[in-house]
N, C-alpha and C. Protein backbone atom coordinates (compact mmCIF):
# COMPACT_ATOMS: atom_id res chain seq x y z
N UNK A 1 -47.21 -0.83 -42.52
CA UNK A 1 -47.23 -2.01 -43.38
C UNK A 1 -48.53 -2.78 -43.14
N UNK A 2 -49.11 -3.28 -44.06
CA UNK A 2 -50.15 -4.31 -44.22
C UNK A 2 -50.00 -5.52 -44.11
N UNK A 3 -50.22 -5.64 -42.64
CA UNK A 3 -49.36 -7.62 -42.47
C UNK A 3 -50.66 -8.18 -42.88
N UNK A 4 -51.84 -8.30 -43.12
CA UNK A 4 -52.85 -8.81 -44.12
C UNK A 4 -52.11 -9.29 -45.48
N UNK A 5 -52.23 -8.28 -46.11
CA UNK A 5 -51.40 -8.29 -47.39
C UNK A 5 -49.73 -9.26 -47.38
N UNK A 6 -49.38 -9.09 -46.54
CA UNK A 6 -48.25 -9.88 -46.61
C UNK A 6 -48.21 -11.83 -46.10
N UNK A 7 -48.97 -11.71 -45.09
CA UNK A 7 -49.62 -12.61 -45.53
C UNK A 7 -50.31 -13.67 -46.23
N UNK A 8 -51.04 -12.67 -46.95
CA UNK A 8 -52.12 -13.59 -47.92
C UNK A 8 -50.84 -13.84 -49.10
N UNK A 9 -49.94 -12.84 -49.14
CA UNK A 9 -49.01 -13.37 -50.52
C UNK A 9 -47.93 -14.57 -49.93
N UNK A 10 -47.68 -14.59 -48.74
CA UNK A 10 -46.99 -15.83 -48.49
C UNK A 10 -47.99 -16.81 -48.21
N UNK A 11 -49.16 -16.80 -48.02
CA UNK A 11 -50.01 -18.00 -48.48
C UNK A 11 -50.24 -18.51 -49.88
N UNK A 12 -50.35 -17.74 -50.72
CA UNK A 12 -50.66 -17.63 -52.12
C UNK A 12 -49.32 -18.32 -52.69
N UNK A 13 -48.19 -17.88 -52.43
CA UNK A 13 -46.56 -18.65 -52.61
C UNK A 13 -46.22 -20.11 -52.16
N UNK A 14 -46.67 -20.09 -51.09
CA UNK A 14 -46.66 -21.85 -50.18
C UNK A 14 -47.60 -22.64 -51.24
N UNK A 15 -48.86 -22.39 -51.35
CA UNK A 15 -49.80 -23.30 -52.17
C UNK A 15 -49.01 -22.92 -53.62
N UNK A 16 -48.60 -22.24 -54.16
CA UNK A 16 -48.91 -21.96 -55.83
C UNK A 16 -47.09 -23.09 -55.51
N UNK A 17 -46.23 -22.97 -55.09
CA UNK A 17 -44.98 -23.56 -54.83
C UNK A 17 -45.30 -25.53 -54.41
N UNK A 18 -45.93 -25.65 -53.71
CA UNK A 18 -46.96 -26.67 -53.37
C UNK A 18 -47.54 -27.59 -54.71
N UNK A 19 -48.33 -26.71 -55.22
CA UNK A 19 -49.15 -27.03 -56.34
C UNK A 19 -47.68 -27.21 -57.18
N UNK A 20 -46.86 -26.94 -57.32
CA UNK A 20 -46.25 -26.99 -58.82
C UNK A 20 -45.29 -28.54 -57.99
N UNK A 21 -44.65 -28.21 -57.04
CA UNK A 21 -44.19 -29.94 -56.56
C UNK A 21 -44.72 -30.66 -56.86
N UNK A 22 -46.03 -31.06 -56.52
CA UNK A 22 -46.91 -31.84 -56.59
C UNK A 22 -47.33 -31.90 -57.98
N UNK A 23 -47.91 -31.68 -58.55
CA UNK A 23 -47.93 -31.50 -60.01
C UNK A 23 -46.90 -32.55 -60.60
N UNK A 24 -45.18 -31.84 -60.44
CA UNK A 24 -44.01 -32.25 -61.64
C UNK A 24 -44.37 -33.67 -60.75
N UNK A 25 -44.30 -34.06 -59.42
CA UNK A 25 -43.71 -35.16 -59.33
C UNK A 25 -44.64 -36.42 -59.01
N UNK A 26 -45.93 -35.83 -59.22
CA UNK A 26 -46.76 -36.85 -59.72
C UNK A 26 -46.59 -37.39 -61.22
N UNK A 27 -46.14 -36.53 -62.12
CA UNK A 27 -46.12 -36.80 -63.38
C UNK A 27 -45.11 -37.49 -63.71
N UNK A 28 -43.97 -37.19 -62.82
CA UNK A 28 -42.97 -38.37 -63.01
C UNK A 28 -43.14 -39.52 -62.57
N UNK A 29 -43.62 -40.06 -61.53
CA UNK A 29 -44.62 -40.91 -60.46
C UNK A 29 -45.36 -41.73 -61.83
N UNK A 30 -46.28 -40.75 -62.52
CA UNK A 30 -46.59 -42.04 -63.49
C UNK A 30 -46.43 -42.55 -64.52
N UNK A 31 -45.30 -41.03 -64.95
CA UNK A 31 -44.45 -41.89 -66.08
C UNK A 31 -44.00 -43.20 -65.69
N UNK A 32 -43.39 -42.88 -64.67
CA UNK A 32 -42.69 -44.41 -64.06
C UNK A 32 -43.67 -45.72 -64.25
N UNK A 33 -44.30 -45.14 -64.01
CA UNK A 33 -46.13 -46.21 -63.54
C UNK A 33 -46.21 -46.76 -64.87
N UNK A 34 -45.96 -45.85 -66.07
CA UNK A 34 -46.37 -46.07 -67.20
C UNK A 34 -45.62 -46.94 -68.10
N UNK A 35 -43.74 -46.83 -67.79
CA UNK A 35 -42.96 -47.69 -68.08
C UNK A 35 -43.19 -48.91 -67.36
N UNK A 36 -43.78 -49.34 -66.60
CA UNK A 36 -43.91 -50.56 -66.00
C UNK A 36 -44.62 -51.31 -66.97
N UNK A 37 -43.94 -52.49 -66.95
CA UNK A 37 -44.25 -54.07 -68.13
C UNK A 37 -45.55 -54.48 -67.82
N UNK A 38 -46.21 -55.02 -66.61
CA UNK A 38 -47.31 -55.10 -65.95
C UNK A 38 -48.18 -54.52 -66.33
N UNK A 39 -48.22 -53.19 -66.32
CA UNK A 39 -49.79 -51.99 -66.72
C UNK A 39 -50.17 -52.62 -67.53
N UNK A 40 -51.35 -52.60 -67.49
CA UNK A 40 -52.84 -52.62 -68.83
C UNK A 40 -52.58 -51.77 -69.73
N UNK A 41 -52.79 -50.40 -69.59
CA UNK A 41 -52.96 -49.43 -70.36
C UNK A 41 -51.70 -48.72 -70.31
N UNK A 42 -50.61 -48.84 -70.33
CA UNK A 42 -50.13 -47.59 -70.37
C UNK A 42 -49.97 -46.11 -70.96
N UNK A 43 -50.97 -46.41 -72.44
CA UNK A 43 -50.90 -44.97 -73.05
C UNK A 43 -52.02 -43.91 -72.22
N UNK A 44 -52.68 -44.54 -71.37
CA UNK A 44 -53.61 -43.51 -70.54
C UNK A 44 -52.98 -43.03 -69.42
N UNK A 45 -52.27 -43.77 -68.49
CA UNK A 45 -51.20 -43.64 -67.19
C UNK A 45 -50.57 -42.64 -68.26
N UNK A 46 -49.49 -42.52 -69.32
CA UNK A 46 -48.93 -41.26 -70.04
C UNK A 46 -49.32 -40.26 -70.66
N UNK A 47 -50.80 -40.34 -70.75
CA UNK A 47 -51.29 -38.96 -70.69
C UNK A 47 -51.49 -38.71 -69.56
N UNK A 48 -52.24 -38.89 -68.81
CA UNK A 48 -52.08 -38.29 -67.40
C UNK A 48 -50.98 -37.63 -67.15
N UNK A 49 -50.02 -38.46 -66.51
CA UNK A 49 -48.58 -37.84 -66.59
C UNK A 49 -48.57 -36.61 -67.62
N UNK A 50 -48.19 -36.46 -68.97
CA UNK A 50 -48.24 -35.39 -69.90
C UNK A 50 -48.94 -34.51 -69.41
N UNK A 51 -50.27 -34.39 -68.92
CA UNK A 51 -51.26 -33.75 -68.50
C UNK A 51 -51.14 -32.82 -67.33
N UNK A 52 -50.24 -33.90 -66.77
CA UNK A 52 -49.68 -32.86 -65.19
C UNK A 52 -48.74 -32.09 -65.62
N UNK A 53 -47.60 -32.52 -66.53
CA UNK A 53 -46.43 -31.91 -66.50
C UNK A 53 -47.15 -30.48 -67.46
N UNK A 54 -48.01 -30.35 -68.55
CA UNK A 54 -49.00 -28.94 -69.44
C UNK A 54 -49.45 -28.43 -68.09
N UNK A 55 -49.92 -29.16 -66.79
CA UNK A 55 -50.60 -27.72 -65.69
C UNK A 55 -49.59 -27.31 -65.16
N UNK A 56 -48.30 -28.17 -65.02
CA UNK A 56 -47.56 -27.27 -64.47
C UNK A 56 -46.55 -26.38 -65.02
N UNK A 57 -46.59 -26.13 -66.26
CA UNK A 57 -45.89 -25.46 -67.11
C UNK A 57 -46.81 -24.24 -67.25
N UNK A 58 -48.05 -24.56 -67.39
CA UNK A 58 -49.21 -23.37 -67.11
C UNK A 58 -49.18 -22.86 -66.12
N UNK A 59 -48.49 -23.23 -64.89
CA UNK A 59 -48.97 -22.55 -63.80
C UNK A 59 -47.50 -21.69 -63.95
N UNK A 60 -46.18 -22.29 -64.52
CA UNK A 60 -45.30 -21.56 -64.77
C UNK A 60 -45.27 -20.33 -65.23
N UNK A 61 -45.74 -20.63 -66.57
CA UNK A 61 -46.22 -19.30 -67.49
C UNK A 61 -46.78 -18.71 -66.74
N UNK A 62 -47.80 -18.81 -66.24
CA UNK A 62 -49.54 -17.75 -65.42
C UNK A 62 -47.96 -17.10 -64.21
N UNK A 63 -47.26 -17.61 -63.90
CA UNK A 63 -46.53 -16.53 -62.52
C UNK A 63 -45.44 -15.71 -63.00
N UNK A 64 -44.83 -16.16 -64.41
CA UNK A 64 -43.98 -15.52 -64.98
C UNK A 64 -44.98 -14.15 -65.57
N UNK A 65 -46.06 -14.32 -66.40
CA UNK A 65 -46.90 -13.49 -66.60
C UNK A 65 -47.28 -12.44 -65.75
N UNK A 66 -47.47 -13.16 -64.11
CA UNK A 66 -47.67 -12.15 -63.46
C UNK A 66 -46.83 -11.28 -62.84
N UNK A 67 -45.80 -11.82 -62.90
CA UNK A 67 -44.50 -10.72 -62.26
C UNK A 67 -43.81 -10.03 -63.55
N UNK A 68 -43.82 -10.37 -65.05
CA UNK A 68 -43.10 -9.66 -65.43
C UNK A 68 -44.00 -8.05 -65.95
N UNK A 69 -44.00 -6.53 -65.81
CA UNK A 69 -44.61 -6.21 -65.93
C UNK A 69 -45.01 -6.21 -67.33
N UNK A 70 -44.37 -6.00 -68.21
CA UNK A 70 -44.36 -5.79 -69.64
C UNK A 70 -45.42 -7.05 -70.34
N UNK A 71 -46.00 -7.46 -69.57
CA UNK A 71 -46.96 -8.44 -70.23
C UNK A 71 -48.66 -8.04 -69.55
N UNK A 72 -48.41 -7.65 -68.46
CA UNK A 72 -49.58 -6.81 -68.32
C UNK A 72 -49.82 -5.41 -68.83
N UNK A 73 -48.93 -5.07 -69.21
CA UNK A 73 -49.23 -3.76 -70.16
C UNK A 73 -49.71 -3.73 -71.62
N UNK A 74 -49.57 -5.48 -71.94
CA UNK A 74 -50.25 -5.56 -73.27
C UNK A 74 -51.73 -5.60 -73.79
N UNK A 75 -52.17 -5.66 -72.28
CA UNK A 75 -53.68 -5.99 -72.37
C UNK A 75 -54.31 -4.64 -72.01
């Protein structure tokens, strides 16, 4: 067995798992931010937010893509 290889994919899993936490729950973080009465701007605080929640739906897609095979066989 290639404990290199096994490895680098449970590194690659911790961050890509990481990245997507972080991501959803910043975006809820400023939705919240954004419902607040106080803010200046809030239609910019809700794109942001929006913005996080499209990377992390992208990063969804991009891992579903990569594990299912039938989508790399289209290319």
């Amino acid at each position: 067995m290639k404990w290199l290889d096994l490895v680098q994919v449970a590194g690659a899993t911790l961050v890509a798992a990481v990245l997507l936490v972080v991501l959803y729950s910043l975006g809820v973080r400023l939705t919240a931010i954004a419902g607040d009465a106080r803010q200046k701007s809030p239609a910019m605080v809700r794109s942001l937010a929006y913005a996080c929640f499209a990377a992390c739906g992208i990063a969804v897609l991009f891992g579903i893509y990569l594990i299912v095979p039938y989508f790399t066989k289209l290319l």
